[in-house]
C-alpha atoms as a PDB file:
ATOM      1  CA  UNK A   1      40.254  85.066  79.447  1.00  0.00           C
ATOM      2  CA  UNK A   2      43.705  85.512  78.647  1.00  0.00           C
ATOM      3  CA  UNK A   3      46.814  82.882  78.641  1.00  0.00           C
ATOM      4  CA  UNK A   4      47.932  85.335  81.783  1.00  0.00           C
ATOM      5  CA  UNK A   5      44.751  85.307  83.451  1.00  0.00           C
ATOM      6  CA  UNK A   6      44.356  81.857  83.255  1.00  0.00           C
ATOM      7  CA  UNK A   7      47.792  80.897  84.673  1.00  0.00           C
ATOM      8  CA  UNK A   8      46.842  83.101  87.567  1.00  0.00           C
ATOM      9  CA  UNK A   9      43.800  81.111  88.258  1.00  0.00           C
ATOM     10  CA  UNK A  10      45.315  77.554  87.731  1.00  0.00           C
ATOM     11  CA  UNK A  11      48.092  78.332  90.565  1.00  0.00           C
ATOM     12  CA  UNK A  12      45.120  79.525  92.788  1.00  0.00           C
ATOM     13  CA  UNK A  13      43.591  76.612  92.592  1.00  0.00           C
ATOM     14  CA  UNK A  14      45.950  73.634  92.012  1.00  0.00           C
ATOM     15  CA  UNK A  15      49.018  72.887  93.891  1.00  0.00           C
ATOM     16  CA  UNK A  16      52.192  73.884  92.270  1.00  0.00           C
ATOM     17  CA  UNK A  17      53.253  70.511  90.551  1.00  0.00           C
ATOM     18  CA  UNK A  18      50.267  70.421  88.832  1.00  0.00           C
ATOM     19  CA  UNK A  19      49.799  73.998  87.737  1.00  0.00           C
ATOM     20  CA  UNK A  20      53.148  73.709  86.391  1.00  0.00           C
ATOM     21  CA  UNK A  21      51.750  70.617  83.932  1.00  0.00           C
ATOM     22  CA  UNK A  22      48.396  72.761  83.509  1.00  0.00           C
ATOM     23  CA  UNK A  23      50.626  76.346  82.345  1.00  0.00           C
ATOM     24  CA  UNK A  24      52.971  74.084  80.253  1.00  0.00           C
ATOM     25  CA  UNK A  25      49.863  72.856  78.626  1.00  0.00           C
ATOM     26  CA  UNK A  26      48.012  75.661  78.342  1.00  0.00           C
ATOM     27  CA  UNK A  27      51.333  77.221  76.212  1.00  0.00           C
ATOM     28  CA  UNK A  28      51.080  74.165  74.289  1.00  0.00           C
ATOM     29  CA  UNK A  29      47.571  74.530  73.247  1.00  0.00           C
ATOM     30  CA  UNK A  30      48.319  78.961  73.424  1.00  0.00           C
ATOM     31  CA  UNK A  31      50.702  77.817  69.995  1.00  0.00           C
ATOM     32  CA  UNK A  32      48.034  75.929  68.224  1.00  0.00           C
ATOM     33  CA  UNK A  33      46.783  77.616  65.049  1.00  0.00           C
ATOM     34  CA  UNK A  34      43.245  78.855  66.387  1.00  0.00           C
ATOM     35  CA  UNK A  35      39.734  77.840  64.580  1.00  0.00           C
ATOM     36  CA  UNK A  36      38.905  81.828  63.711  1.00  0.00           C
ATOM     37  CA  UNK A  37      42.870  82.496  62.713  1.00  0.00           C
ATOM     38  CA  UNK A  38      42.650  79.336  60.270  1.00  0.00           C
ATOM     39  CA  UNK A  39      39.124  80.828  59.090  1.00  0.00           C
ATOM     40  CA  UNK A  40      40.707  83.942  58.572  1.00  0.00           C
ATOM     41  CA  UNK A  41      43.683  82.881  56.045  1.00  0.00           C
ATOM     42  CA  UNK A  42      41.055  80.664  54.207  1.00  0.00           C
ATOM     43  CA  UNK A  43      39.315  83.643  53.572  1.00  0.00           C
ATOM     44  CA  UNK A  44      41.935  85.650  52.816  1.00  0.00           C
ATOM     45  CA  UNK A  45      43.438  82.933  50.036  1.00  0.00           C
ATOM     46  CA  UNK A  46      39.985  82.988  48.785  1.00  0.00           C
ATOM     47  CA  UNK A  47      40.497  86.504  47.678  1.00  0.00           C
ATOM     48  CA  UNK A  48      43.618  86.352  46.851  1.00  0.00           C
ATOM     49  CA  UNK A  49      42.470  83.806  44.042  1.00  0.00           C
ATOM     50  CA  UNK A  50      39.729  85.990  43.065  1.00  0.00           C
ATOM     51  CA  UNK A  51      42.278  88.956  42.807  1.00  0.00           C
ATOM     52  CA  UNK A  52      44.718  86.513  40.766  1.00  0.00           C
ATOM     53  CA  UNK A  53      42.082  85.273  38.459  1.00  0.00           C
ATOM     54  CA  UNK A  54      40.869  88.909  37.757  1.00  0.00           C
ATOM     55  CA  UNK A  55      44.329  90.035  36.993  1.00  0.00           C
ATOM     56  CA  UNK A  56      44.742  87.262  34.749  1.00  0.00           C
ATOM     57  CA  UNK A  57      41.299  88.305  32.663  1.00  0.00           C
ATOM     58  CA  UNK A  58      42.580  91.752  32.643  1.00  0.00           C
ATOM     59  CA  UNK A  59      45.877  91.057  31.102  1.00  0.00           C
ATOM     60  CA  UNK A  60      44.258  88.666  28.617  1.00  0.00           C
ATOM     61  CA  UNK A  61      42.413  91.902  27.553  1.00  0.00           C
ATOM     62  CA  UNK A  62      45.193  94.247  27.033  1.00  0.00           C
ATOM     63  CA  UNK A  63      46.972  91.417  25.150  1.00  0.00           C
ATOM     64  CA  UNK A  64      44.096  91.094  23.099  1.00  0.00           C
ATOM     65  CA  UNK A  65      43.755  95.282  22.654  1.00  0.00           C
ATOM     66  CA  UNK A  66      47.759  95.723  22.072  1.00  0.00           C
ATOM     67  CA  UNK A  67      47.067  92.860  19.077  1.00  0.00           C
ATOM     68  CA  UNK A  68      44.275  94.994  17.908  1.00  0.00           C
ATOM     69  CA  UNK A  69      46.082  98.349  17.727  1.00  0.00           C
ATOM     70  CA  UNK A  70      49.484  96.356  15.919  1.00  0.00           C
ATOM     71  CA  UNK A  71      47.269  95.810  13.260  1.00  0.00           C
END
């Protein structure tokens, strides 16, 4: 169900002073950084840091190989 749908359903149900609290709520909690979004960025910054940590070993190695060939 989306933040729409769900407005729909509280003014069905509830009278209109308290479906206004309910939809101002539910945009409250609609602006909250979500479990699986969260999740998602960790991930993300995991790779990242793998990416970062591989570039690093690579340009260790071409430092190391341009020493080699000034020699």
């Amino acid at each position: 169900m989306n933040l729409v749908e769900l407005k729909e359903k509280i003014r069905k149900v509830f009278t209109p002073e308290q479906a206004e609290v309910l939809e101002e709520y539910a945009n409250v909690l609609n602006d909250l950084v979500k479990v699986s979004d969260f999740n998602e960025l960790k991930q993300i910054v995991k790779e990242l840091a793998e990416a970062q940590k591989q570039t690093a070993q690579e340009i260790k190695e071409l430092a190391e190989a341009q020493k080699q060939t000034e020699h």
